[in-house]
N, C-alpha and C. Protein backbone atom coordinates (compact mmCIF):
# COMPACT_ATOMS: atom_id res chain seq x y z
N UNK A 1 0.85 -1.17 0.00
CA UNK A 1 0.00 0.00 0.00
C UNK A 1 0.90 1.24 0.00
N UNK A 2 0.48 2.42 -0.99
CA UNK A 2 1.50 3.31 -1.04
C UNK A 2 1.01 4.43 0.37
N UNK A 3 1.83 5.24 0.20
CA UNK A 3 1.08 6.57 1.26
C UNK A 3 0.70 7.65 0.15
N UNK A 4 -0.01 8.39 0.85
CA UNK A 4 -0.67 9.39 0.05
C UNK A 4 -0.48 10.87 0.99
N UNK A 5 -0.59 12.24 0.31
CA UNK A 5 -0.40 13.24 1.09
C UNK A 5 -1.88 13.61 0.79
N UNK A 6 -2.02 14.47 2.43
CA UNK A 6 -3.66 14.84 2.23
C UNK A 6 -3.26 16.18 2.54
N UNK A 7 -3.43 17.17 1.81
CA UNK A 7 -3.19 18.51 2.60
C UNK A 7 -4.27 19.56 3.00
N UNK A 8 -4.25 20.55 3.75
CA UNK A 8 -4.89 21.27 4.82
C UNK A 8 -4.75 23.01 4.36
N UNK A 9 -5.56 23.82 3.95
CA UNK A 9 -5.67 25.08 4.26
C UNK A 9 -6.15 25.83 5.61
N UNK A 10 -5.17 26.06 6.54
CA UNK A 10 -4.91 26.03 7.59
C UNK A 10 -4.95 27.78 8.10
N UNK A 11 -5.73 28.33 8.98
CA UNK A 11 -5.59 29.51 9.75
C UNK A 11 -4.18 29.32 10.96
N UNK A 12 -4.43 30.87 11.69
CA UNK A 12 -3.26 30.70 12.53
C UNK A 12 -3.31 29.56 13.90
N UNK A 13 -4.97 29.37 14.07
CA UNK A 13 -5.33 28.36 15.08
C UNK A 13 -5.00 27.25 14.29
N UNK A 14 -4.95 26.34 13.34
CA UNK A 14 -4.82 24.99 12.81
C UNK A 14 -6.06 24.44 12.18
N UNK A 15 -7.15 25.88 12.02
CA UNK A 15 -8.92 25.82 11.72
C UNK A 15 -8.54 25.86 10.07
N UNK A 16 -9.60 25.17 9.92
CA UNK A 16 -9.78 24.82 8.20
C UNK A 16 -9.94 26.52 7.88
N UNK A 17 -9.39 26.77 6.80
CA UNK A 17 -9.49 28.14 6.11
C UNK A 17 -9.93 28.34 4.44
N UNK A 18 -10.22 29.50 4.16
CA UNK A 18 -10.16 29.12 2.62
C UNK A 18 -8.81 28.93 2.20
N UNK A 19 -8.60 28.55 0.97
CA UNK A 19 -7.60 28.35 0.12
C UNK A 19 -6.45 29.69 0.09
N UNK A 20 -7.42 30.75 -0.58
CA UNK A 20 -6.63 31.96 -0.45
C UNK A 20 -6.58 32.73 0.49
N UNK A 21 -6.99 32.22 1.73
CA UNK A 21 -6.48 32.89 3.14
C UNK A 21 -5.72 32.44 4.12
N UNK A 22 -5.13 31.40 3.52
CA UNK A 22 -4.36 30.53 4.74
C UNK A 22 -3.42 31.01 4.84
N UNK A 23 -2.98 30.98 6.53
CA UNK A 23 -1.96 30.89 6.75
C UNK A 23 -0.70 30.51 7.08
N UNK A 24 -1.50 29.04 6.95
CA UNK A 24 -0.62 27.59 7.33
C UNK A 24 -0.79 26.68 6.11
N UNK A 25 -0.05 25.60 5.56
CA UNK A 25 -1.07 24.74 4.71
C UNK A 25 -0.16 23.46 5.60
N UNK A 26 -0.94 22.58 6.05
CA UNK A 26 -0.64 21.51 6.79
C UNK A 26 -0.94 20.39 5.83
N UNK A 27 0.26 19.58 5.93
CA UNK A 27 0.04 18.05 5.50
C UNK A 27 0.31 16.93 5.76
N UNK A 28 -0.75 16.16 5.51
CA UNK A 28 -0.47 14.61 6.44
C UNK A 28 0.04 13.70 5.43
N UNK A 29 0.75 12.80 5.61
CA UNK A 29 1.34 11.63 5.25
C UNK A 29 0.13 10.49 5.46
N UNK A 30 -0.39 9.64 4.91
CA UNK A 30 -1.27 9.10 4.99
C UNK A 30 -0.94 7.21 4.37
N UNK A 31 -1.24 6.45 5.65
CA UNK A 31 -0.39 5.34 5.00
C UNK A 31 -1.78 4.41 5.68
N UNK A 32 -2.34 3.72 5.10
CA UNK A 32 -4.02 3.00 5.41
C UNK A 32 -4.72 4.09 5.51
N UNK A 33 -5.10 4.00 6.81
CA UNK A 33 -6.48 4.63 7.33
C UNK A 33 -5.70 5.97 8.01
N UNK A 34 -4.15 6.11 8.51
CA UNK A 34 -3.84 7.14 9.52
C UNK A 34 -1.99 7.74 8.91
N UNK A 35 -2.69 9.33 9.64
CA UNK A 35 -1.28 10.05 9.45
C UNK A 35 -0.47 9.21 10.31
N UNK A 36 0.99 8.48 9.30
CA UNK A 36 2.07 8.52 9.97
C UNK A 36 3.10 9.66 10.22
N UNK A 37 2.96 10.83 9.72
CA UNK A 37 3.65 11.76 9.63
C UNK A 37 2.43 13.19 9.46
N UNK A 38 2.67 14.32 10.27
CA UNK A 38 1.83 15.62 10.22
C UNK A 38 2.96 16.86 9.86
N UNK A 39 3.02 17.28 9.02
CA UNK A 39 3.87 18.79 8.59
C UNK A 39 3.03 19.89 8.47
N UNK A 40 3.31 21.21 9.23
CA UNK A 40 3.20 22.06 8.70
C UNK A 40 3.99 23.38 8.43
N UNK A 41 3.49 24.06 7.60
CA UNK A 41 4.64 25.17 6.94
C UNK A 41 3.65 26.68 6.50
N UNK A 42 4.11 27.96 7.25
CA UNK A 42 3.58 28.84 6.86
C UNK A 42 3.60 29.36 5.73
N UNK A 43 2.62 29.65 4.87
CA UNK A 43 2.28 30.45 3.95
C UNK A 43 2.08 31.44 3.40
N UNK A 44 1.13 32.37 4.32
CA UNK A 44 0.67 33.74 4.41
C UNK A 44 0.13 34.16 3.21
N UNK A 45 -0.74 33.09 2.71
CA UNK A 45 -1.78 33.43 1.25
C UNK A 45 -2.52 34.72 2.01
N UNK A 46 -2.31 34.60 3.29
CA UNK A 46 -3.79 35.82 3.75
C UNK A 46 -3.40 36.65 3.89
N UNK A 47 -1.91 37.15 3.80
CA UNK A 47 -1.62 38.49 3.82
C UNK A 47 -1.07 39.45 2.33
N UNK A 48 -1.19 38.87 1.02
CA UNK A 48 -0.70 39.01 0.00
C UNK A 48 -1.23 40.54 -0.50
N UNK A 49 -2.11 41.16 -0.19
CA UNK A 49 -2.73 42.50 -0.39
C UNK A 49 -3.82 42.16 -1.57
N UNK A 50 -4.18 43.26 -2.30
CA UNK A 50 -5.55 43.62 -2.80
C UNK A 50 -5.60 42.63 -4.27
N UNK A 51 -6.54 42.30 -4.83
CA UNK A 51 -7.05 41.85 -5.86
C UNK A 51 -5.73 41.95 -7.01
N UNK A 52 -5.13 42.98 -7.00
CA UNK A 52 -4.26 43.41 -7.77
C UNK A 52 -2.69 42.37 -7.92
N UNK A 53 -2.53 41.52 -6.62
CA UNK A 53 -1.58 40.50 -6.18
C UNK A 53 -2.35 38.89 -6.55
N UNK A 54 -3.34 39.16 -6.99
CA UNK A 54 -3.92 37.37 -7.11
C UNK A 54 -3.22 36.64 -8.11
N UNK A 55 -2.98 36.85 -8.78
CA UNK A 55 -2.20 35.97 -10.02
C UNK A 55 -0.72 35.99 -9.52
N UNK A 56 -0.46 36.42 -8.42
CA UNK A 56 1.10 36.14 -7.86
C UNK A 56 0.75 35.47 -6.40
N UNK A 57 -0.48 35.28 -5.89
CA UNK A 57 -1.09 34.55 -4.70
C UNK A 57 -0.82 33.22 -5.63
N UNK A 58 -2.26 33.14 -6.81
CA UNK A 58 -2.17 31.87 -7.35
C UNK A 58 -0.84 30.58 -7.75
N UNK A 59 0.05 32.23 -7.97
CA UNK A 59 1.50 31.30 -8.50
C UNK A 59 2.28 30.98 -7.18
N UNK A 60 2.17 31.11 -6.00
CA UNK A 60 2.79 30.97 -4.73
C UNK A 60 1.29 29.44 -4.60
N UNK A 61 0.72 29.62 -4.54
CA UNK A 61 -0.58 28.57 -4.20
C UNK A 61 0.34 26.99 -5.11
N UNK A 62 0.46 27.29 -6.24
CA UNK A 62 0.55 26.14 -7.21
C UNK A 62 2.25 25.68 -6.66
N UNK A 63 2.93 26.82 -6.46
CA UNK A 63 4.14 26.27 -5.83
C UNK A 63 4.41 25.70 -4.67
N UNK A 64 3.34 25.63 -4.14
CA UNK A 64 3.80 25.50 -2.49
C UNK A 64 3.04 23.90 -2.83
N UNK A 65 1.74 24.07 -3.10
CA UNK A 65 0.89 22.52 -3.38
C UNK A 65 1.68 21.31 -4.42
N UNK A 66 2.45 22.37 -5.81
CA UNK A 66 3.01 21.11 -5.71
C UNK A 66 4.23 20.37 -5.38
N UNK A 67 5.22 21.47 -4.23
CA UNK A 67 6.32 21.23 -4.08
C UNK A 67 5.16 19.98 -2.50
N UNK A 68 4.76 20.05 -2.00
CA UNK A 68 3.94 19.09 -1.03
C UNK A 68 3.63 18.03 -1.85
N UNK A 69 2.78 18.06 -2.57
CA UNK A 69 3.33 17.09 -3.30
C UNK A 69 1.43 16.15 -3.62
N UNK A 70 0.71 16.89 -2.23
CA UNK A 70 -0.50 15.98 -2.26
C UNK A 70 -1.89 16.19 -3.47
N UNK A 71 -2.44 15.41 -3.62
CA UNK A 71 -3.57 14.92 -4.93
C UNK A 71 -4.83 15.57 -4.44
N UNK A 72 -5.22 16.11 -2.85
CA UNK A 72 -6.29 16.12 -2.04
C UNK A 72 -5.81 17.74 -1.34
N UNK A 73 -7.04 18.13 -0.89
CA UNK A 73 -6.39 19.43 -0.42
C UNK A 73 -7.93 19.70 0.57
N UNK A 74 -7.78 19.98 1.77
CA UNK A 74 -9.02 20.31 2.47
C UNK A 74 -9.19 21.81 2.68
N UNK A 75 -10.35 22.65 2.82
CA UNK A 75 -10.14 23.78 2.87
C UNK A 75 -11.77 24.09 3.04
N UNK A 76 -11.96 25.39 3.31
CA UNK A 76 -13.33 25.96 3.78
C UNK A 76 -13.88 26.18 2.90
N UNK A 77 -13.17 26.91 1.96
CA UNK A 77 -13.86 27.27 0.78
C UNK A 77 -12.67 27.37 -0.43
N UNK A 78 -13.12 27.64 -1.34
CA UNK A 78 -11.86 28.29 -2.61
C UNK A 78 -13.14 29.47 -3.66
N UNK A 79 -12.61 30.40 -4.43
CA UNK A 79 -13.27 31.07 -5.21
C UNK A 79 -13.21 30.02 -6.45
N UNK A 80 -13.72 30.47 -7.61
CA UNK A 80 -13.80 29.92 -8.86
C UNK A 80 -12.65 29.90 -9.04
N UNK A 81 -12.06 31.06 -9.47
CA UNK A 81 -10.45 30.79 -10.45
C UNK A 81 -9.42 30.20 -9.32
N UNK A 82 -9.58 29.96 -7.90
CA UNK A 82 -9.12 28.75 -7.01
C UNK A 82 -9.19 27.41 -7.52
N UNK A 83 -10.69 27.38 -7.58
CA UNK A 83 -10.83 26.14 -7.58
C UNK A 83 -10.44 25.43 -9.05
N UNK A 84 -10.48 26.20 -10.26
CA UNK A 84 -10.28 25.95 -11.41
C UNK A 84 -8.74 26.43 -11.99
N UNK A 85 -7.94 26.52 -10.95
CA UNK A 85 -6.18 26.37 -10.64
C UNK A 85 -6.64 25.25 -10.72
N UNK A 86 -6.56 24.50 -9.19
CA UNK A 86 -7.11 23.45 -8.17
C UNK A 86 -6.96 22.16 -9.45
N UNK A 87 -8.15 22.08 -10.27
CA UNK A 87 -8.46 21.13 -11.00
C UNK A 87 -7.70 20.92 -11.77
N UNK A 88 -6.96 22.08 -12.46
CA UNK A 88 -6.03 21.91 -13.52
C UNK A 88 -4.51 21.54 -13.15
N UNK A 89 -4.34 21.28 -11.56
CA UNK A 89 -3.32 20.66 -10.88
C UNK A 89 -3.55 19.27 -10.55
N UNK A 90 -5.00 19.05 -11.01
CA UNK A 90 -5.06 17.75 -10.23
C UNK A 90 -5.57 17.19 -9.03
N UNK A 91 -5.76 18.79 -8.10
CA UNK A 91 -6.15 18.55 -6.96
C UNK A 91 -7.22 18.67 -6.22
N UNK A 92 -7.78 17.56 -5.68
CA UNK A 92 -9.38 17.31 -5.13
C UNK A 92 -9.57 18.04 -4.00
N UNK A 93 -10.58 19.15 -4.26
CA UNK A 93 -10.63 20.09 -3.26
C UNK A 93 -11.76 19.40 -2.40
N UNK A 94 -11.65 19.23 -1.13
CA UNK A 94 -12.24 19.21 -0.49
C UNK A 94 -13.19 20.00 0.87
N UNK A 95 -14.38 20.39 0.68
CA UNK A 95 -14.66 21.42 1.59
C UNK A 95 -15.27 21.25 2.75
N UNK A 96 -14.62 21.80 3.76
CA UNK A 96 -15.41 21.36 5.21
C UNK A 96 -14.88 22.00 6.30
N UNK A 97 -15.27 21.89 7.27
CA UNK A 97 -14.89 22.94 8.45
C UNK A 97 -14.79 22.43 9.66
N UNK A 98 -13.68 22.71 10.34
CA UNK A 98 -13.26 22.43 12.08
C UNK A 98 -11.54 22.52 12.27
N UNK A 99 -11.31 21.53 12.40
CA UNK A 99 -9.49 21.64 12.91
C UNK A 99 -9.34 20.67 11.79
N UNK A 100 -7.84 21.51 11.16
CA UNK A 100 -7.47 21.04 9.79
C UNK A 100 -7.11 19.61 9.79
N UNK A 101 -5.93 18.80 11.31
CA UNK A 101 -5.13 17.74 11.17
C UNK A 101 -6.59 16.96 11.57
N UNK A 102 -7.65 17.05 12.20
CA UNK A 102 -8.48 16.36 12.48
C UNK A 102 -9.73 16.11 11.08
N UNK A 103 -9.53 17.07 10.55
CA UNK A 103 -10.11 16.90 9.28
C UNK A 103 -9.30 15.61 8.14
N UNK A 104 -7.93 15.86 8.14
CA UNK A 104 -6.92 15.17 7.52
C UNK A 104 -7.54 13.75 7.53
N UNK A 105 -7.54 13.35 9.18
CA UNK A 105 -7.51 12.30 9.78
C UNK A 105 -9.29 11.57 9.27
N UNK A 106 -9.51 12.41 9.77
CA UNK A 106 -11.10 11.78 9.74
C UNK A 106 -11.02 11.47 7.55
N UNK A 107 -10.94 12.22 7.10
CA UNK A 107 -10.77 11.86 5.67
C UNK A 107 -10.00 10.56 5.35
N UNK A 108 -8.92 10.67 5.92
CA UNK A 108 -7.65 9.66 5.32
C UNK A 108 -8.57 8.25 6.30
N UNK A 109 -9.25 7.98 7.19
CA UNK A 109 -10.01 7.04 7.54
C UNK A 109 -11.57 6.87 7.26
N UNK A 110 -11.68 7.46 6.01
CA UNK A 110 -12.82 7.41 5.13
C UNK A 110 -14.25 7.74 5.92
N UNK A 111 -14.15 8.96 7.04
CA UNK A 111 -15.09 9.23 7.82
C UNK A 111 -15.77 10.92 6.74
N UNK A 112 -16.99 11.01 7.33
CA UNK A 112 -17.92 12.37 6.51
C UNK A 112 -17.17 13.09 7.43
N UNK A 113 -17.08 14.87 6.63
CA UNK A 113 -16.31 15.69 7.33
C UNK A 113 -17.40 16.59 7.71
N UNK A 114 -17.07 17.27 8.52
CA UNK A 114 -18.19 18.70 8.68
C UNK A 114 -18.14 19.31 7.78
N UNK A 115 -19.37 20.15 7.69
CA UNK A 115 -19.50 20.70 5.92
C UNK A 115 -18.82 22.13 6.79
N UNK A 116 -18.33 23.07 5.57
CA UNK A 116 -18.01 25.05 5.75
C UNK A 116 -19.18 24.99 5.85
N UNK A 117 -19.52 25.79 5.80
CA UNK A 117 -20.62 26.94 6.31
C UNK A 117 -21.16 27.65 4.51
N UNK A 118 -19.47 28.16 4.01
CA UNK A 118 -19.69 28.88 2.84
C UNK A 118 -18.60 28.35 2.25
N UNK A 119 -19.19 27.67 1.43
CA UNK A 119 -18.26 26.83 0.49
C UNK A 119 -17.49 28.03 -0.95
């Protein structure tokens, strides 16, 4: 069985965030049902400034996801041209809300996640 990376759009608490506001992106190592390994690494998608910086957010987004390396990505929400990066990387956005490594977990052991609020 191989391992798989599940990764996390992460606030400064470790709370599921959107995509383009994180400030953490956390990722689990995933080998069966459970993280053998939890990383995380700051980002600061949420501090990048006005509308005018998004296409240099997006290109920091695609670098960071695919230097991690994972197929899966959990997060609160993403906008359109997020989510349609997202797809064209490959990566299964997943949306839902509470604590990111507990989200990881509950996923990577094939459990329902809490839904966002605002997807």
């Amino acid at each position: 069985m191989s391992d798989r990376i599940i990764m996390a759009a992460l606030d400064s608490d470790g709370q599921l965030t959107g995509v383009g506001r994180s400030r953490r992106i956390g990722a689990g190592t995933v080998r069966g049902s459970s993280i053998v390994v939890w990383s995380e690494a700051d980002v600061a998608w949420n501090s990048e400034g006005p509308a005018e910086n998004e296409g240099m957010r997006h290109a920091n987004v695609v670098k960071v996801l695919t230097h991690v390396g994972g197929k899966e990505l959990i997060a609160a929400g993403a906008g359109p041209d997020m989510r349609r990066m997202l797809e064209k990387l490959g990566i299964h956005l997943v949306v839902a809300a509470g604590p990111g490594r507990a989200a990881v977990d509950r996923l990577a052991g094939g459990l329902e996640l809490p839904l966002a609020s605002h997807p």
